[in-house]
Structures are given as structure tokens and as C-alpha cells.
N, C-alpha and C. Protein backbone atom coordinates (compact mmCIF):
# COMPACT_ATOMS: atom_id res chain seq x y z
N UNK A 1 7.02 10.98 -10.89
CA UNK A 1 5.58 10.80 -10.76
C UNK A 1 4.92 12.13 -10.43
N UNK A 2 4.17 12.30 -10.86
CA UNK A 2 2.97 13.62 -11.13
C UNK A 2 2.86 13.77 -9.43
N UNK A 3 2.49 14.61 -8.81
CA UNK A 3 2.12 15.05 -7.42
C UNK A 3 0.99 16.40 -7.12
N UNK A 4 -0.16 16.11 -6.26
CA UNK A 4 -1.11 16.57 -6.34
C UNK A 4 -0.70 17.20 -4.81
N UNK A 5 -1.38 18.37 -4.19
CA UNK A 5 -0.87 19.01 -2.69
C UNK A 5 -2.35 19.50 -2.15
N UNK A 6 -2.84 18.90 -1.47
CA UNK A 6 -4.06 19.15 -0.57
C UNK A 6 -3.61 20.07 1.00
N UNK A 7 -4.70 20.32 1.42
CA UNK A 7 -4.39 20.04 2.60
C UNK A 7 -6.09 19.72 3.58
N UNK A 8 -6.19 19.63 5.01
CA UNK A 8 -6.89 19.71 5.67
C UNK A 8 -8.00 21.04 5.82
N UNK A 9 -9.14 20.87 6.28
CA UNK A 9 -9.79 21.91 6.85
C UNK A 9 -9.27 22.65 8.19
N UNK A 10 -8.13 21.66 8.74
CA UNK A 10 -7.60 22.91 10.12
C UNK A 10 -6.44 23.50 9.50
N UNK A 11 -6.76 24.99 9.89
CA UNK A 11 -5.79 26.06 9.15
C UNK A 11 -4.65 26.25 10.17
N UNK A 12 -4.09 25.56 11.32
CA UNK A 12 -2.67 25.45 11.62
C UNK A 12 -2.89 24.27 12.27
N UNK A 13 -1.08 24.52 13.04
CA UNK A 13 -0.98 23.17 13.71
C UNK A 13 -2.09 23.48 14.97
N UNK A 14 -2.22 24.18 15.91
CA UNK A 14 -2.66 24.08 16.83
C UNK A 14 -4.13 23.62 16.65
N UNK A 15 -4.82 24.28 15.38
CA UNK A 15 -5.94 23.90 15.50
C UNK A 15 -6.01 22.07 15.02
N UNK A 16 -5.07 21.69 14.15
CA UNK A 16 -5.19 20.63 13.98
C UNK A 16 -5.25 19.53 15.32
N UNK A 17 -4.26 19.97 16.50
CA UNK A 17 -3.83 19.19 17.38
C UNK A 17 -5.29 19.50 18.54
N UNK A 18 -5.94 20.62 18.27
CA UNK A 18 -7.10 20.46 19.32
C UNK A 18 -8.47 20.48 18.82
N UNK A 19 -8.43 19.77 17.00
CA UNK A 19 -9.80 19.72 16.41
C UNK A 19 -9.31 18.61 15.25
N UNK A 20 -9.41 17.64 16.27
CA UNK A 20 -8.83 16.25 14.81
C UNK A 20 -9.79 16.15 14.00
N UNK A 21 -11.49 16.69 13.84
CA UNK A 21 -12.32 16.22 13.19
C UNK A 21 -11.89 16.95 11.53
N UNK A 22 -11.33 17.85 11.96
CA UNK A 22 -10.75 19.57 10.87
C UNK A 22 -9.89 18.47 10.10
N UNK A 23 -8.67 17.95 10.78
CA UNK A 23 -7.91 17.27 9.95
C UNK A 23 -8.20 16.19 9.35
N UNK A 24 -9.51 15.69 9.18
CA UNK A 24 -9.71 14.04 8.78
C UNK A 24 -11.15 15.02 6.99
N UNK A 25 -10.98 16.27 7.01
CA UNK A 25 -11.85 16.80 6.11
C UNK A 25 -10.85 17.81 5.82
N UNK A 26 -11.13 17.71 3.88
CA UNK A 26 -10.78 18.19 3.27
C UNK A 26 -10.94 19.97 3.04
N UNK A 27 -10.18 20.88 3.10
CA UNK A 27 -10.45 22.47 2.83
C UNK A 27 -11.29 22.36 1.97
N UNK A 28 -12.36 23.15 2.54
CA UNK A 28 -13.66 22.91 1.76
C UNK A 28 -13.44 24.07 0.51
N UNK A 29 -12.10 24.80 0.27
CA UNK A 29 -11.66 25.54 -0.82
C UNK A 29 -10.43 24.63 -2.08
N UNK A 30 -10.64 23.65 -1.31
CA UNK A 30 -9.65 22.88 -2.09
C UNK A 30 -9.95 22.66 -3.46
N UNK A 31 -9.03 23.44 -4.78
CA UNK A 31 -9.25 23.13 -5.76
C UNK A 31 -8.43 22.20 -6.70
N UNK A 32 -7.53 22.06 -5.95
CA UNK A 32 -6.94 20.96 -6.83
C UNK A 32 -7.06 18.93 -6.92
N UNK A 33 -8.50 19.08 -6.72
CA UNK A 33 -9.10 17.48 -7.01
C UNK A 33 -10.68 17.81 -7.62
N UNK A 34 -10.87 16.66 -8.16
CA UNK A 34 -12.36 16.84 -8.81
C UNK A 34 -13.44 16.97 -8.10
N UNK A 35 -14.32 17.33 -8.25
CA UNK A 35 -15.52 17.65 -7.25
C UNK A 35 -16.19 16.31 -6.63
N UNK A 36 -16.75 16.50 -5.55
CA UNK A 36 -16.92 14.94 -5.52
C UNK A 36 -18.14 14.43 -6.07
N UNK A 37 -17.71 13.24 -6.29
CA UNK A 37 -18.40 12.07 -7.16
C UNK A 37 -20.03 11.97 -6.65
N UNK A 38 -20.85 11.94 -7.94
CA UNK A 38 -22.20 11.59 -6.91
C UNK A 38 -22.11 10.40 -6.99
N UNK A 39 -23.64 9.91 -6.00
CA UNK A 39 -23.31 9.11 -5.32
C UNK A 39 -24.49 7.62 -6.71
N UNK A 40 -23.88 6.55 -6.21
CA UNK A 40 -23.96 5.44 -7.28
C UNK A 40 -25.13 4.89 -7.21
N UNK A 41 -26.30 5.09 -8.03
CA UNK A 41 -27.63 4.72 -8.17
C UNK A 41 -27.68 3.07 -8.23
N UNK A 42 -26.79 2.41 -9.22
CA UNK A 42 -26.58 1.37 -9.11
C UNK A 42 -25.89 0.56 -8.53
N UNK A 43 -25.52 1.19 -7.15
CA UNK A 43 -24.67 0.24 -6.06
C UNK A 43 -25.75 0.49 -5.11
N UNK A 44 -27.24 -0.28 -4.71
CA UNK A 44 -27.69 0.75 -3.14
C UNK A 44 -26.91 -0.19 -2.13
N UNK A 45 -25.87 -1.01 -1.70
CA UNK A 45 -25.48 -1.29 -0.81
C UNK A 45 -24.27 -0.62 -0.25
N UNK A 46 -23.77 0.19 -1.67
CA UNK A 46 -22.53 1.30 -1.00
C UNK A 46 -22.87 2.51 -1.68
N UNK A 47 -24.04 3.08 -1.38
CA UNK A 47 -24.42 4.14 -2.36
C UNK A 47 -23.29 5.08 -2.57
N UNK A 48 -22.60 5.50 -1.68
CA UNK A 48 -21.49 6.70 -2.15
C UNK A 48 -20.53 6.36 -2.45
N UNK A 49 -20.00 4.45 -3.27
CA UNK A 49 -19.22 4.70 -3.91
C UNK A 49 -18.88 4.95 -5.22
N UNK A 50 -18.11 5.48 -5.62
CA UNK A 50 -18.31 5.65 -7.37
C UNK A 50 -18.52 4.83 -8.34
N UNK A 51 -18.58 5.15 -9.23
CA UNK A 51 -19.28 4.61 -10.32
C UNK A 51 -18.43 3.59 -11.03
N UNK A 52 -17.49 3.00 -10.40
CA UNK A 52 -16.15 2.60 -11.22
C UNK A 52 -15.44 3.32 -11.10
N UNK A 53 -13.71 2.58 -11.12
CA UNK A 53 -13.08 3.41 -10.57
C UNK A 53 -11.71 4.02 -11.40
N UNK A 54 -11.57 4.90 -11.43
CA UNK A 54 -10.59 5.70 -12.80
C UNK A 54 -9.63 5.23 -12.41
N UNK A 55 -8.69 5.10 -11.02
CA UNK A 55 -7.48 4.43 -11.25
C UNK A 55 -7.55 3.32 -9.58
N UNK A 56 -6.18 2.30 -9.95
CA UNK A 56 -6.97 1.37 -9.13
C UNK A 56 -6.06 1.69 -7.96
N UNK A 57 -5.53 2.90 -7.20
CA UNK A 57 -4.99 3.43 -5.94
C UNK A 57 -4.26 4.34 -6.26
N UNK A 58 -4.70 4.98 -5.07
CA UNK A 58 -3.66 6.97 -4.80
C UNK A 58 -3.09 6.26 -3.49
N UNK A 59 -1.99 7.06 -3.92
CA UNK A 59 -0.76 7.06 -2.46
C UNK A 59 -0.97 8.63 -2.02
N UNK A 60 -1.12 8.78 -1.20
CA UNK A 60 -1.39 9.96 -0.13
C UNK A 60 -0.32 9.90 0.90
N UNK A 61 0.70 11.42 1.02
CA UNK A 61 1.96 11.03 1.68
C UNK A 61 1.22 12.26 2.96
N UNK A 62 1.00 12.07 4.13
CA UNK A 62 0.82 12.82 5.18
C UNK A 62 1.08 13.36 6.11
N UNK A 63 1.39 14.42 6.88
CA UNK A 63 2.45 15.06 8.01
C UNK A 63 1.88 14.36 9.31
N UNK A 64 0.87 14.00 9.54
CA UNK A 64 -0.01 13.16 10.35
C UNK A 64 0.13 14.35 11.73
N UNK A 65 1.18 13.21 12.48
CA UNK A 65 1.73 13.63 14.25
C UNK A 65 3.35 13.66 13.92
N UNK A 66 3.70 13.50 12.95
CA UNK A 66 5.33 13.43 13.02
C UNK A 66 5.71 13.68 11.73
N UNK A 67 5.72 15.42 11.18
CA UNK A 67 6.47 15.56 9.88
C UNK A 67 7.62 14.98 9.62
N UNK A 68 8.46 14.54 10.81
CA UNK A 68 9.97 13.87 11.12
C UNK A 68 9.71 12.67 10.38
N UNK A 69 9.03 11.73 10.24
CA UNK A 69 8.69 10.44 10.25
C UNK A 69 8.00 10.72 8.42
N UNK A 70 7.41 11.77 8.13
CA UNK A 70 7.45 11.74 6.65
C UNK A 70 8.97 12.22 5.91
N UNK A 71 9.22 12.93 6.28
CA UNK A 71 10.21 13.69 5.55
C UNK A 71 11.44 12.41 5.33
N UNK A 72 11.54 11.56 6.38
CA UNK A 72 12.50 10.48 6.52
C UNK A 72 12.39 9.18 5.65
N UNK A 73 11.27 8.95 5.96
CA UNK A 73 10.96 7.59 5.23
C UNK A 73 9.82 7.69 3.95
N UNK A 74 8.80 8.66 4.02
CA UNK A 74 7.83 8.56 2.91
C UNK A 74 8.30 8.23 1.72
N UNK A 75 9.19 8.74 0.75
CA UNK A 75 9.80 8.81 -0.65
C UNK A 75 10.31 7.36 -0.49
N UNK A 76 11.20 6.66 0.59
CA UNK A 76 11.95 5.83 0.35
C UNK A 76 11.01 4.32 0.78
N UNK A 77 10.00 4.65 1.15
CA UNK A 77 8.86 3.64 1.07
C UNK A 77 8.10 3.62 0.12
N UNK A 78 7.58 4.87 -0.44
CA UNK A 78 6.85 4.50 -1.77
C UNK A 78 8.04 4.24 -2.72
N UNK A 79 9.11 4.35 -2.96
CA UNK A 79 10.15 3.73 -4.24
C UNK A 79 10.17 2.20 -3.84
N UNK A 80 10.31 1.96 -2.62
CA UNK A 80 10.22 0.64 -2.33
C UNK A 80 8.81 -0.08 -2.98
N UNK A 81 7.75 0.53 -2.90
CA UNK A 81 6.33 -0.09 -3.33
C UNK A 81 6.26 -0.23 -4.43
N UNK A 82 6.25 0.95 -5.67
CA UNK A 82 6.28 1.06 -6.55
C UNK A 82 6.51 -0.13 -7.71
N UNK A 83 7.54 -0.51 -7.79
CA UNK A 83 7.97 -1.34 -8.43
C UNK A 83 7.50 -2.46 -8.39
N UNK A 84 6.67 -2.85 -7.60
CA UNK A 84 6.05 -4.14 -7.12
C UNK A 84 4.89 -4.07 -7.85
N UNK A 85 4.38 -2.84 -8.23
CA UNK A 85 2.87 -2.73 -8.91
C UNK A 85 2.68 -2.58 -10.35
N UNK A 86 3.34 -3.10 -11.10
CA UNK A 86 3.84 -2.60 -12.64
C UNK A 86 2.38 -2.70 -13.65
N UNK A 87 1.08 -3.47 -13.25
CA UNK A 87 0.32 -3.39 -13.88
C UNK A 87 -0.71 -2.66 -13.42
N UNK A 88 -0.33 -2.01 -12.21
CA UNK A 88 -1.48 -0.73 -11.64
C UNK A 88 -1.77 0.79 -11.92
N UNK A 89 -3.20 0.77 -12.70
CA UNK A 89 -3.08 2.44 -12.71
C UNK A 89 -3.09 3.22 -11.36
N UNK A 90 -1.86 3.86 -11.22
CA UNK A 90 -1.80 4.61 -9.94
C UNK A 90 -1.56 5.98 -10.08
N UNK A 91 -2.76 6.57 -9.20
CA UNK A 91 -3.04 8.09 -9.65
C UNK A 91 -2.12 8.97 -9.04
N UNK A 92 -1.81 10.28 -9.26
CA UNK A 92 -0.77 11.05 -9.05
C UNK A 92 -0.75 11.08 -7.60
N UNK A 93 0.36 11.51 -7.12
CA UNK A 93 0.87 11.31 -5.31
C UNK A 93 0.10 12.15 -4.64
N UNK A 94 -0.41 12.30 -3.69
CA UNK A 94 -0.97 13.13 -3.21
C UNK A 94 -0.41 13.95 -1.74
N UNK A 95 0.12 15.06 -1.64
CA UNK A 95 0.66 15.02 -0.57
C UNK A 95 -0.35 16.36 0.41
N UNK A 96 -0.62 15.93 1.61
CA UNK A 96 -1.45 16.07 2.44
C UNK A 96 -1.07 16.75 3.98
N UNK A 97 -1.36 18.33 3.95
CA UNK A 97 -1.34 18.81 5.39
C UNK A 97 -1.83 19.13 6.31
N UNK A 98 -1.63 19.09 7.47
CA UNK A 98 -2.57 18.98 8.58
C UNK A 98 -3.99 17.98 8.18
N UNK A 99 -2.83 16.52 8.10
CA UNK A 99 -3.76 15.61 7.73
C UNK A 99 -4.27 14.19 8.54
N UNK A 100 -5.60 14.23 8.84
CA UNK A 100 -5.57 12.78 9.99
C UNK A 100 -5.70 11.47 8.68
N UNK A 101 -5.89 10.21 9.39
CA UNK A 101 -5.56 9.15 8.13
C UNK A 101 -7.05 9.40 6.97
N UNK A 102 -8.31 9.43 7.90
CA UNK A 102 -9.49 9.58 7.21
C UNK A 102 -9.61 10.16 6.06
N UNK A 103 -8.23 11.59 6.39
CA UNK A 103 -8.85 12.46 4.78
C UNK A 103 -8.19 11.75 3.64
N UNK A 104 -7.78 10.41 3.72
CA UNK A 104 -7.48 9.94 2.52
C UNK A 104 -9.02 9.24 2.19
N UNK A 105 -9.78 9.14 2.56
CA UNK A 105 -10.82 8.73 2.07
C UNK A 105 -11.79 10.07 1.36
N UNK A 106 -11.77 10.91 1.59
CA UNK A 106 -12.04 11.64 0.67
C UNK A 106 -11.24 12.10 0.09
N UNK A 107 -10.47 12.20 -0.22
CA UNK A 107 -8.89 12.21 -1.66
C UNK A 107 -9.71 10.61 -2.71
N UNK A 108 -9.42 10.17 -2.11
CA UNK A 108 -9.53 8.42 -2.75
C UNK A 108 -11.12 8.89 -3.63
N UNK A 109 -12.21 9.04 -2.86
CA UNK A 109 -13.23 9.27 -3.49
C UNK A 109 -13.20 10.13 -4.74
N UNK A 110 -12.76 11.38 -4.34
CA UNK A 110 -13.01 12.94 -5.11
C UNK A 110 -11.98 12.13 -6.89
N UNK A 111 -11.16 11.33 -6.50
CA UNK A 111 -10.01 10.62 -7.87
C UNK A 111 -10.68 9.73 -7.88
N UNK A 112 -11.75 8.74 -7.84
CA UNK A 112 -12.17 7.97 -8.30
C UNK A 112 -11.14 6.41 -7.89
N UNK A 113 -10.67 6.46 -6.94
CA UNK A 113 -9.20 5.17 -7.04
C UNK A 113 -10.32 4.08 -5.85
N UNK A 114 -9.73 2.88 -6.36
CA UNK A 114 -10.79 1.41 -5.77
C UNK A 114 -10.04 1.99 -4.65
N UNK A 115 -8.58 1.63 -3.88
CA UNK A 115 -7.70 1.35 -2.51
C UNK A 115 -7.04 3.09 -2.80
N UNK A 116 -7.16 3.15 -1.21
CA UNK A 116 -5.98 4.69 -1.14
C UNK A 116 -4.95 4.23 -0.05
N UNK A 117 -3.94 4.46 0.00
CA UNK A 117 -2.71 3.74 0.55
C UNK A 117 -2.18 5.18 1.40
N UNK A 118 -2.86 5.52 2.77
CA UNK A 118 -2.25 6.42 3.35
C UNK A 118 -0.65 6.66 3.87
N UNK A 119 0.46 7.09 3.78
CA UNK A 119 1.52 6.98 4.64
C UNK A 119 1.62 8.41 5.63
N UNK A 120 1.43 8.08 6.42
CA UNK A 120 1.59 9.32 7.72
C UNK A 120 2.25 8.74 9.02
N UNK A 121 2.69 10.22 9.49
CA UNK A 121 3.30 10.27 10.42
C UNK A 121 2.65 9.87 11.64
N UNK A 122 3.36 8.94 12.77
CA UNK A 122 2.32 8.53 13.73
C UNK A 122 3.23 9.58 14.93
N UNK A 123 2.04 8.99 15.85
CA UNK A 123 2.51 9.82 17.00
C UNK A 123 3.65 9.26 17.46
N UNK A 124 4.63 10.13 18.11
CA UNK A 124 6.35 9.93 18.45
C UNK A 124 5.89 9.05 19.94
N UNK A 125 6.58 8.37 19.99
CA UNK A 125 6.61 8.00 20.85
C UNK A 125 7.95 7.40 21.85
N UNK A 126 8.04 6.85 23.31
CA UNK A 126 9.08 6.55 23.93
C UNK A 126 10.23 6.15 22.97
N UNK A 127 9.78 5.28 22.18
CA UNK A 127 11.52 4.63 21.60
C UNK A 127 11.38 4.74 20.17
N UNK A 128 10.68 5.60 19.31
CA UNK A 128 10.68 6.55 18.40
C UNK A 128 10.27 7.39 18.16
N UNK A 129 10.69 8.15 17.58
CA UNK A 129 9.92 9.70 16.84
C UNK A 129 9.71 10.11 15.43
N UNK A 130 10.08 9.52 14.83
CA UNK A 130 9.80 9.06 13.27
C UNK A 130 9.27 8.15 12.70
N UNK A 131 8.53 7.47 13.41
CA UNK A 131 7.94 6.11 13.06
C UNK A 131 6.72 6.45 11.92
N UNK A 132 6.87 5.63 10.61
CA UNK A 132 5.67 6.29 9.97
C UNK A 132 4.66 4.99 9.58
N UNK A 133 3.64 4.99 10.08
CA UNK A 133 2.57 4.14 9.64
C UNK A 133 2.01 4.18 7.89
N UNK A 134 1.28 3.19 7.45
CA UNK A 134 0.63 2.78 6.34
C UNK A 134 -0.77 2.36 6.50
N UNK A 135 -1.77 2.64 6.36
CA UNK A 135 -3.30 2.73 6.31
C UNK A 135 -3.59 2.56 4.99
N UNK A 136 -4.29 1.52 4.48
CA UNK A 136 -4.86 0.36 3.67
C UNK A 136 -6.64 0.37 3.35
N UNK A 137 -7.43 1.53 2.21
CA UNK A 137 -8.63 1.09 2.88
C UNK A 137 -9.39 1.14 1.35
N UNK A 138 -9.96 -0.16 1.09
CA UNK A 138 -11.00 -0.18 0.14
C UNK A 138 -12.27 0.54 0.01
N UNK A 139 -12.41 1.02 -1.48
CA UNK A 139 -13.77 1.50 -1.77
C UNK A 139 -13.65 2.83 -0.63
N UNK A 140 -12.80 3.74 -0.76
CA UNK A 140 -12.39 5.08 -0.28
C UNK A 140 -13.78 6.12 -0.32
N UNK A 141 -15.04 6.36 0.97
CA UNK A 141 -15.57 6.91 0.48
C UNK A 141 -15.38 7.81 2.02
N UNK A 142 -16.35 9.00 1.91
CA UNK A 142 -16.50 9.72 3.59
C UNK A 142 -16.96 8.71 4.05
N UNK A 143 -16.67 8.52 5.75
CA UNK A 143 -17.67 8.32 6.51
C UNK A 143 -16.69 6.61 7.19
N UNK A 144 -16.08 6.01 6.26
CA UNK A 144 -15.34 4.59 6.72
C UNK A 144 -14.65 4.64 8.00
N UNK A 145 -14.71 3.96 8.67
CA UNK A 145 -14.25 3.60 10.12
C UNK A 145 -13.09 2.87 10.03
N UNK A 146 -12.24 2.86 11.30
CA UNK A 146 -11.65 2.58 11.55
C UNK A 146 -11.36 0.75 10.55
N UNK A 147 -12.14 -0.10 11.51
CA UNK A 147 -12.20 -1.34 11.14
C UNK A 147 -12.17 -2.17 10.03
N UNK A 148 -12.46 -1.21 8.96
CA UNK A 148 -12.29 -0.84 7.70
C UNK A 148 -10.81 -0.57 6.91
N UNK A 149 -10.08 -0.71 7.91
CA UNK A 149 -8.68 -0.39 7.12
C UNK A 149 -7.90 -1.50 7.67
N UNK A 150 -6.59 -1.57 7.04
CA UNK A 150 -5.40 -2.28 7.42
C UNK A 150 -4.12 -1.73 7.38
N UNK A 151 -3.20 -1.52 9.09
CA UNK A 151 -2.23 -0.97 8.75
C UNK A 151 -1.08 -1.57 8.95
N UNK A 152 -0.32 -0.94 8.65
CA UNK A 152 1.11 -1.29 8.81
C UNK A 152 2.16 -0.58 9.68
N UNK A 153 2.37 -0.59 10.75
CA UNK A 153 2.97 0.34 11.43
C UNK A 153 4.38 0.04 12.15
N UNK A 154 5.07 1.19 12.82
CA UNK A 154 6.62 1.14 13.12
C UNK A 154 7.22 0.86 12.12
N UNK A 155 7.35 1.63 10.73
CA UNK A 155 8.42 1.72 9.89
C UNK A 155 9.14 2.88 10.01
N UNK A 156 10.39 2.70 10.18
CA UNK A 156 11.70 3.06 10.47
C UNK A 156 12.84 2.79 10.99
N UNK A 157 13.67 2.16 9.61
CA UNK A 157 14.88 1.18 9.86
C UNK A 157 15.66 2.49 10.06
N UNK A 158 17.39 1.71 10.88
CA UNK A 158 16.89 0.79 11.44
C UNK A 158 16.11 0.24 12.36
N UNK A 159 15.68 0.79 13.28
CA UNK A 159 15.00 0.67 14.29
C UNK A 159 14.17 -0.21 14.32
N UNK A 160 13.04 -0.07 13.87
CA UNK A 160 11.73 -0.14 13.28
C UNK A 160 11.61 -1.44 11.99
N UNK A 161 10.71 -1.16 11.28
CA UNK A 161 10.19 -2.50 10.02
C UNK A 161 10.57 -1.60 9.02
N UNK A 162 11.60 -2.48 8.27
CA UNK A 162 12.65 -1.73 7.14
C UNK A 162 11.67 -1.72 6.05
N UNK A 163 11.48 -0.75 4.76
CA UNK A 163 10.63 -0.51 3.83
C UNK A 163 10.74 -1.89 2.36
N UNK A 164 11.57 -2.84 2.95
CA UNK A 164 11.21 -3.82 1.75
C UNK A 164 10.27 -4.91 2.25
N UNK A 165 10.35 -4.95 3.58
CA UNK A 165 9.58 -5.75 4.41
C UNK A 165 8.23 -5.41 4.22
N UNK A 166 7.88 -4.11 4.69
CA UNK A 166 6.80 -3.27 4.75
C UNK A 166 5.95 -3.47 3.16
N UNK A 167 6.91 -2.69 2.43
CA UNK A 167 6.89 -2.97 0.83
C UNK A 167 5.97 -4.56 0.76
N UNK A 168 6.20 -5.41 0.84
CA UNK A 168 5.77 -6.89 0.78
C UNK A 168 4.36 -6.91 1.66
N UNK A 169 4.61 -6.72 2.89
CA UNK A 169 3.35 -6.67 3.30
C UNK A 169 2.37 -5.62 3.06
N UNK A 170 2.65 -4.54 2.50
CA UNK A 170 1.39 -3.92 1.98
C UNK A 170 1.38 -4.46 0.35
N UNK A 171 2.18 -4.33 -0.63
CA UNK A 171 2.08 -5.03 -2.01
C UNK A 171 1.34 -6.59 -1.95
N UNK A 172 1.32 -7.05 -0.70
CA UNK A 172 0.41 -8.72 -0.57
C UNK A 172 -1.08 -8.04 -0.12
N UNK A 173 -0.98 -6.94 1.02
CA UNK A 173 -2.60 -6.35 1.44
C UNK A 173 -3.26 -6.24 0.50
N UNK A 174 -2.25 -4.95 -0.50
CA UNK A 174 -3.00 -4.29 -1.61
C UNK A 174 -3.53 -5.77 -2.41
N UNK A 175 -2.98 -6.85 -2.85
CA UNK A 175 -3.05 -7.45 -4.23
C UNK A 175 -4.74 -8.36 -3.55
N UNK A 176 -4.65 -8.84 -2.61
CA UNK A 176 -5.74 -9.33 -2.02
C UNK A 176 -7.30 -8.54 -1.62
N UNK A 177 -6.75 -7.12 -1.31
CA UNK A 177 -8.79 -6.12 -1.45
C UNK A 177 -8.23 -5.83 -2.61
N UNK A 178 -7.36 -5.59 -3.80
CA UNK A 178 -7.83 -5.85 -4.89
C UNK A 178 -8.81 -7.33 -5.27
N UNK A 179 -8.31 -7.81 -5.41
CA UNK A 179 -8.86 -9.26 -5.60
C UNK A 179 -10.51 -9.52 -5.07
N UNK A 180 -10.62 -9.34 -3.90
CA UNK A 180 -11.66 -9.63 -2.41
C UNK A 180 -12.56 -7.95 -2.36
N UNK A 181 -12.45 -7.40 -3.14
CA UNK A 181 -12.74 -5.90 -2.66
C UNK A 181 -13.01 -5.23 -1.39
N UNK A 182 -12.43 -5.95 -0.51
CA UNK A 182 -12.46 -5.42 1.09
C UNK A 182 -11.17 -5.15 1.60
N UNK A 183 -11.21 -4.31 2.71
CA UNK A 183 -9.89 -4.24 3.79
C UNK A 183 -10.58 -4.39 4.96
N UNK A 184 -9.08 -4.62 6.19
CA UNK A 184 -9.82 -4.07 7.75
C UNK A 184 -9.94 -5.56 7.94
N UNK A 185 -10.54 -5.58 9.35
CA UNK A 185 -10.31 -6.79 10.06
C UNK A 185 -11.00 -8.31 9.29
N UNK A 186 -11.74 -8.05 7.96
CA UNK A 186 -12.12 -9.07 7.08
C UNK A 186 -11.13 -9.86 6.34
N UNK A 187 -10.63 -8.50 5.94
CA UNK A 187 -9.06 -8.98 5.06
C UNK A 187 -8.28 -9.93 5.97
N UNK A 188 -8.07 -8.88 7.45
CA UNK A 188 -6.69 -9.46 8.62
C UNK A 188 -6.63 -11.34 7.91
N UNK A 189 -7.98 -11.89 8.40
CA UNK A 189 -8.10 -13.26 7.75
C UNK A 189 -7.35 -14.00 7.01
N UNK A 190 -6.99 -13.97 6.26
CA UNK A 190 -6.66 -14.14 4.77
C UNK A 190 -5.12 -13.98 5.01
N UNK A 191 -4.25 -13.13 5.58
CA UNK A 191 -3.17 -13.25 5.31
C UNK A 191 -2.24 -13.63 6.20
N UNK A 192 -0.98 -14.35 5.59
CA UNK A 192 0.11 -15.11 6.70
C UNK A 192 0.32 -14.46 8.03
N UNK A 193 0.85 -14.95 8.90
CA UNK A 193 1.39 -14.50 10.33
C UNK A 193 2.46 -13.53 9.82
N UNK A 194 2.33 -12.25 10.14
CA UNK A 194 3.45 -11.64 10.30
C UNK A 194 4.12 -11.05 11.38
N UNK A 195 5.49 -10.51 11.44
CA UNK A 195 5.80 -10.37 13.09
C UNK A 195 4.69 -9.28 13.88
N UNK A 196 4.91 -9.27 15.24
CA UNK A 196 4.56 -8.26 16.01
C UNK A 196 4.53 -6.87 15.51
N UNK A 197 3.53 -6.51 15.63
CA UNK A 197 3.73 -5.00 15.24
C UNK A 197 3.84 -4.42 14.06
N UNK A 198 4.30 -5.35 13.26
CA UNK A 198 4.26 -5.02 11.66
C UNK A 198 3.16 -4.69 10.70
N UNK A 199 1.92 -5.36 11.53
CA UNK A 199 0.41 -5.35 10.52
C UNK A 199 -0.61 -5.72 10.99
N UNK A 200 -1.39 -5.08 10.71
CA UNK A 200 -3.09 -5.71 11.26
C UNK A 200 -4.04 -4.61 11.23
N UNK A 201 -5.55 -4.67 11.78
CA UNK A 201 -6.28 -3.64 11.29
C UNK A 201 -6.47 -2.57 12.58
N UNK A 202 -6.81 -1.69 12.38
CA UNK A 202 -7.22 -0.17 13.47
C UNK A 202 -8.44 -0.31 13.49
């Protein structure tokens, strides 16, 4: 699969770790995505989203808080996804540094994609350090909040929520704000009980 390499507006780690706003915006020199989209005359209830959408989700792989937690599981979670989506145009990979979850919403925008499917590294914590979360968010434009997304978090078998599991519950998220064109605590609604910790919205 084709792979696209962004990164953030904070130019190291330190600045990333003491200016999260740097990491959730794109290097304002970044040339390898399209310029962004103006904004949609004929939507005024979501004016900045696009005009229709060229493909229907970007996977965005991210160093987040734990490059450990990409380098480990990212590849072997999106092969897990993949295959589940056989009738989706899905735009080239996007891989993302010194990146908070937000700047997949402007990735998602600047490609034109309906859902952007963040995977980043979460923060390490007591009884892991590789744990990598999944962030879920329709109609990808600047500016979306939190509440607005759906994630999936503590993947890392064994330990953690193994990637076919995960796989299922985001391949059921995704197929439903396809369907519903929403994510985030609207969606939560709509789908089965799953265990603790496995899913729900930020």
C-alpha cells in the first residue's frame, strides 16, 4: 500500500511534549498533501466540509506518546483491518510525527476521505508501555472535538485487546458512521456491549 509521511508543526520531541497545540497542526511547510479544501457553499451546516469525498477513509499511523506502541502493533493492526474492507476506497497510509490524534483531522480533510482512522501511541502507563489506541472520526475537518470521535483503546496482545478483536470493533464503528454519517458519543448508541476498556468515545 502506497504511504504518505507528514509530520506535526512541533519541530522536536520536547517541543511536542510542552506545546500539544504544535502537535494536533500540520507543518505549515508540509508538501506532501493537497492544499486544503475550500470550504462547501452547499453544506452551510458543516461549511468546512468538503465537497464530497475522494476516498471513503485514510489510516494515519502516529508516534503519539509511545513510538514503542507504534512500531509494535501499528502494521499488524492495520493488516488485521484491511481485509475486512474490500469494497472501500482507502487512501494511501499516512504516517505521522510528532503527532497528537487531532492532526488526523486535517490529513482527513486536506485527502478529501468521509472517516480518518487514527492509530497512535498512547501514553505508557503502570501496566503498559506500548499500548496503542484507535480514534474513529467522521467528516474529518479542523476544529472537531473530542466527543466527536470513537476510540478503541489498550491494544496490545498479549496483554491488552488482541488486533482481531479490535479489527471487529473498529470494522463494525467504521461500517455504521459510514452508514449514519456520524461518530463520538452519538454513534456509542448504536453499538453492542463490548468489554471494558475496549471502546467508547473521548
Amino acid at each position: 500500500m502506497d504511504t504518505l509521511e507528514v509530520r506535526s508543526a512541533a519541530p522536536d520531541r520536547a517541543t511536542y511534549l510542552r506545546h500539544p497545540d504544535l502537535g494536533r497542526r500540520l507543518d505549515p511547510h508540509c508538501d506532501t498533501l493537497p492544499a486544503p479544501t475550500p470550504h462547501n457553499p452547499d453544506n452551510p451546516d458543516h461549511p468546512g466540509e468538503p465537497a464530497g469525498g475522494r476516498f471513503d477513509v485514510v489510516f494515519v499511523i502516529a508516534d503519539g506518546l509511545s513510538a514503542r506502541a507504534v512500531h509494535d502493533h501499528a502494521a499488524p493492526m492495520l493488516l488485521a483491518v484491511l481485509p475486512r474492507l474490500p469494497d472501500w476506497r482507502i487512501a494511501p497510509v499516512v504516517l505521522a510525527t510528532q503527532a497528537r490524534v487531532a492532526l488526523g483531522d486535517e490529513i482527513g480533510q486536506r485527502l478529501r476521505a468521509d472517516l480518518v482512522v487514527m492509530l497512535i501511541g498512547e501514553r505508557p502507563g503502570l501496566s503498559a508501555a506500548d499500548s496503542l489506541g484507535i480514534y474513529l472520526t467522521a467528516h474529518p475537518t479542523t476544529g472537531r472535538r473530542d466527543h466527536e470521535r470513537n476510540c478503541i483503546s489498550n491494544i496490545h496482545p498479549p496483554g491488552g485487546l488482541d488486533y482481531h478483536r479490535a479489527a471487529d470493533t473498529l470494522t463494525h464503528l467504521m461500517t455504521q458512521a459510514r452508514h449514519l454519517g456520524i461518530t463520538g458519543t452519538t454513534l456509542k448508541d448504536d453499538l453492542p456491549t463490548l468489554p471494558e476498556g475496549s471502546a467508547g468515545s473521548v
